[in-house]
Protein backbone atom coordinates (compact mmCIF):
# COMPACT_ATOMS: atom_id res chain seq x y z
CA UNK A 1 26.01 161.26 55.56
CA UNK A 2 28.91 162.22 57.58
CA UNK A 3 30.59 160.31 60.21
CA UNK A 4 30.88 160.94 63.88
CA UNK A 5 34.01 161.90 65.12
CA UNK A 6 36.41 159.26 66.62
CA UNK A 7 36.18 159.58 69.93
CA UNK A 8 39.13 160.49 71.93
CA UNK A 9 41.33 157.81 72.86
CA UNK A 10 42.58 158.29 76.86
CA UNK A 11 45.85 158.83 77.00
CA UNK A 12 48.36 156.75 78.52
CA UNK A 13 50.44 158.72 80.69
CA UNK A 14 49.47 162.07 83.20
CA UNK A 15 48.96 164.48 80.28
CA UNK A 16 50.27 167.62 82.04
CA UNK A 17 52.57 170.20 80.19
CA UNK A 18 56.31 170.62 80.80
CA UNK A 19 56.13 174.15 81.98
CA UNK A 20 53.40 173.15 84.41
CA UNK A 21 55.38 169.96 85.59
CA UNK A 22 58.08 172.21 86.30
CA UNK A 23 56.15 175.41 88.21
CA UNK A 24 53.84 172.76 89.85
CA UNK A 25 56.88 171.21 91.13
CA UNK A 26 59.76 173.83 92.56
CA UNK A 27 56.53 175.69 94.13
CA UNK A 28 55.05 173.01 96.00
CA UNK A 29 58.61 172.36 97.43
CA UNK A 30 58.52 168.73 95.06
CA UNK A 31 55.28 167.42 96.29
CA UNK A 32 53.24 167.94 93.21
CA UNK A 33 55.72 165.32 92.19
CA UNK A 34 54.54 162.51 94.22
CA UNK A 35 51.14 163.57 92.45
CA UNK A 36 52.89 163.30 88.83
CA UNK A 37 54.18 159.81 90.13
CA UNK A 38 50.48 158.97 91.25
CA UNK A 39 48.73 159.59 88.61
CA UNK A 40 51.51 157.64 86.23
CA UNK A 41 51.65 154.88 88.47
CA UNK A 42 48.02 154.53 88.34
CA UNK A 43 47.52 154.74 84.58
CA UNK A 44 50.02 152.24 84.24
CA UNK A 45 48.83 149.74 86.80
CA UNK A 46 45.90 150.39 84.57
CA UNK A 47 46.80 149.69 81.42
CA UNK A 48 49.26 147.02 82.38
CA UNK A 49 46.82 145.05 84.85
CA UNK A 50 49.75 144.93 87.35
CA UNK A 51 49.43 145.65 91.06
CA UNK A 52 50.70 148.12 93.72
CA UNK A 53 49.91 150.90 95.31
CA UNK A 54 50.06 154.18 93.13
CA UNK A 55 49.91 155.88 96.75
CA UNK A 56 52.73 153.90 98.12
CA UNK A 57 54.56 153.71 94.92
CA UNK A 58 54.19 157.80 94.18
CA UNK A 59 55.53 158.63 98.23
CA UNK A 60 58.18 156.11 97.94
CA UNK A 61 59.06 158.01 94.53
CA UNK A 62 63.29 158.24 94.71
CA UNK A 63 62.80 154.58 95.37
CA UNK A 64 60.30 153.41 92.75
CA UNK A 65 61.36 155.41 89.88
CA UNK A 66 63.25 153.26 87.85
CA UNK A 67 60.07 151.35 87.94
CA UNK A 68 58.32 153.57 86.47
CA UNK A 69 61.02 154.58 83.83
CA UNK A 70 61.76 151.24 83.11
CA UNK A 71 57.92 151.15 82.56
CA UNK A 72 58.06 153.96 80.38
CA UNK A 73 61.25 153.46 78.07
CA UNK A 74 59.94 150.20 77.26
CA UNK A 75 55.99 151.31 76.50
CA UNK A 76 57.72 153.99 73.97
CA UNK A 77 59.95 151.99 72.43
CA UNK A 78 57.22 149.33 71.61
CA UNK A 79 55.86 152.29 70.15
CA UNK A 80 58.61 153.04 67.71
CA UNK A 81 59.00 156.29 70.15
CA UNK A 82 62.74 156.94 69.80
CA UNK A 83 64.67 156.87 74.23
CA UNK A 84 67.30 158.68 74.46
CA UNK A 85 67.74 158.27 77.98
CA UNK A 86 68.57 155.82 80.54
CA UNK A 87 66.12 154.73 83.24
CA UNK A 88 68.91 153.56 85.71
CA UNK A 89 70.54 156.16 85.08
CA UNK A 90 67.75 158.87 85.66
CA UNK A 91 66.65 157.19 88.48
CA UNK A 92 70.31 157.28 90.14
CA UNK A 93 70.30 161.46 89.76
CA UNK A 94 65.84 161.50 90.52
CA UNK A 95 67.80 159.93 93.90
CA UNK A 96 70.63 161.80 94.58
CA UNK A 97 68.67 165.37 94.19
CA UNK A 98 65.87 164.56 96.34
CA UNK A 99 68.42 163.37 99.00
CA UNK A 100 69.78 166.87 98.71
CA UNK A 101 66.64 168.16 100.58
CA UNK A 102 68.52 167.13 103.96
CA UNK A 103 71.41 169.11 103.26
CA UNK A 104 72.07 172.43 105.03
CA UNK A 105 71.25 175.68 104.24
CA UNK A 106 71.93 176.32 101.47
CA UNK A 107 72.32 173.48 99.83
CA UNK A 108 69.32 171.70 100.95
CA UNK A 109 67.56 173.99 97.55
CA UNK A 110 69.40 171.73 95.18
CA UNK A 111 66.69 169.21 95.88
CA UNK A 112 64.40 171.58 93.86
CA UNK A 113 66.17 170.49 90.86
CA UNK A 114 64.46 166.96 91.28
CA UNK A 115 62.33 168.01 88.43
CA UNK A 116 64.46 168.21 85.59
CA UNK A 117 65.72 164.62 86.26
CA UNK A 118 61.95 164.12 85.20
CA UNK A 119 61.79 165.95 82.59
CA UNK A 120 63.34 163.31 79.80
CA UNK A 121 61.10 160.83 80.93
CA UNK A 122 57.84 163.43 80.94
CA UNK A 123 59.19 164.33 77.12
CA UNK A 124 58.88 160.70 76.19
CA UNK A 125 55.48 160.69 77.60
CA UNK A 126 54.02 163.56 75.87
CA UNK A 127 55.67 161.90 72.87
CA UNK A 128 53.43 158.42 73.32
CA UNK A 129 50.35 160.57 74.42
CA UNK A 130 50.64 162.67 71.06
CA UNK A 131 50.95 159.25 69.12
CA UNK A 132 48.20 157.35 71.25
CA UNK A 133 46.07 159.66 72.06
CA UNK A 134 46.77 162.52 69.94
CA UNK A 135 43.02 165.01 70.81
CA UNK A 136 43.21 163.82 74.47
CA UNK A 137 42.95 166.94 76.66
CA UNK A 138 46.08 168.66 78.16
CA UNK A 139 46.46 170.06 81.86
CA UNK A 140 48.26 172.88 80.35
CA UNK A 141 46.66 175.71 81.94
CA UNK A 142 46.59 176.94 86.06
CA UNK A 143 43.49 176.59 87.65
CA UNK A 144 42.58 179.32 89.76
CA UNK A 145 43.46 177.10 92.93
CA UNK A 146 46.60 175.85 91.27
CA UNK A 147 47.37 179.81 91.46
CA UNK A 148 46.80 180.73 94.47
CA UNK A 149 48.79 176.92 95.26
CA UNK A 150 51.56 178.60 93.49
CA UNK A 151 51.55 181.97 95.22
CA UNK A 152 51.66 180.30 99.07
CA UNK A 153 54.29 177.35 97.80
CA UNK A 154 56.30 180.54 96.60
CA UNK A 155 56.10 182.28 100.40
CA UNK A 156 56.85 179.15 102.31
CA UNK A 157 59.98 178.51 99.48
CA UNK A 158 60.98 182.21 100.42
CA UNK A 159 60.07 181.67 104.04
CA UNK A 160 62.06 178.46 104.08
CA UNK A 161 65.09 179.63 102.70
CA UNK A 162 64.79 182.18 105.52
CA UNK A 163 64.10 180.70 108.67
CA UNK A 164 67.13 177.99 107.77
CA UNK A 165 69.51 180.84 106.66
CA UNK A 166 68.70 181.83 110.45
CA UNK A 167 68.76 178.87 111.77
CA UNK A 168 72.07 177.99 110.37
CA UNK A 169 73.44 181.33 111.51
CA UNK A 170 72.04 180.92 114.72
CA UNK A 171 73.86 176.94 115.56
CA UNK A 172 76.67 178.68 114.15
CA UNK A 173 76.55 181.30 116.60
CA UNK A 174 75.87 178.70 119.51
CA UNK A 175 78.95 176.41 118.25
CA UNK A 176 81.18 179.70 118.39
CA UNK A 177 80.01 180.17 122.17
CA UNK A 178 80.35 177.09 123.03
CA UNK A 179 83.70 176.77 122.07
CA UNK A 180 85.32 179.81 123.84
């Protein structure tokens, strides 16, 4: 008589792939982001029994982060999950690059770069998922509506970059009239 499989164990953090972290995020201009911080903050208000509002907590995100790493960095190392990384310190350059996104042209791109200040803290999580939860299902592919997600995020980036290229050029043009 065999025995039934065990059944798979959810897993404890958003159990999405680098690579789609990453495209997900410099497409959508950083908002899929504030869905990666949703969907952690609500497993972990979850697991943990704690309140708050993922919602609040995920469009706050620059603000609430270190929660969340904090969170994190102590979860894995309870798990004998080996941190090399510092929440404070993550959470200081999670802040800074998102900040960037008020910057001028062209600088205001930088902000893009938001993602990688994740990325530590995402590695630690796939690390716990693969020890908690190791035949929980990845989010590793793109959905058809993820693509075509992609494809418009990638004309409004373009389109963006554009229209504030002109728009710088054309205050700069107004400031040089102005003065003569």
């Amino acid at each position: 008589m065999s025995e039934a499989p065990p059944s798979a164990t959810e897993a404890p953090y958003f159990p999405v792939s680098r690579q789609k972290l990453i495209v997900m995020s410099v497409t959508t201009l950083s908002m899929y982001q504030i869905y990666w911080f949703y969907k952690n903050w609500q497993l972990t208000n979850a697991r943990k029994g704690s309140g708050g509002s993922p919602f609040w907590r995920a469009l706050a995100a620059p603000i609430t982060a270190h929660g969340l790493f904090a969170d994190v960095r102590t979860d894995a190392q309870s798990r004998f999950v080996t941190v090399g990384w510092s929440s404070a310190g993550l959470a200081v350059i999670y802040f800074g690059l998102t900040l960037c996104c008020f910057l001028d042209y062209p600088w205001w791109t930088i902000a893009l770069g938001s993602v990688f200040a994740l990325i530590p803290v995402h590695t630690t999580m796939e690390a716990v998922n693969a020890k908690v939860a190791p035949n929980a299902p990845r989010n590793e592919g793109f959905s058809a509506t993820e693509a075509v997600v992609i494809v418009v995020g990638i004309a409004l980036t373009v389109l963006g970059l554009y229209l504030t290229r002109h728009a710088q050029i054309f205050l700069d043009q107004l400031m040089n009239e102005l003065d003569v």
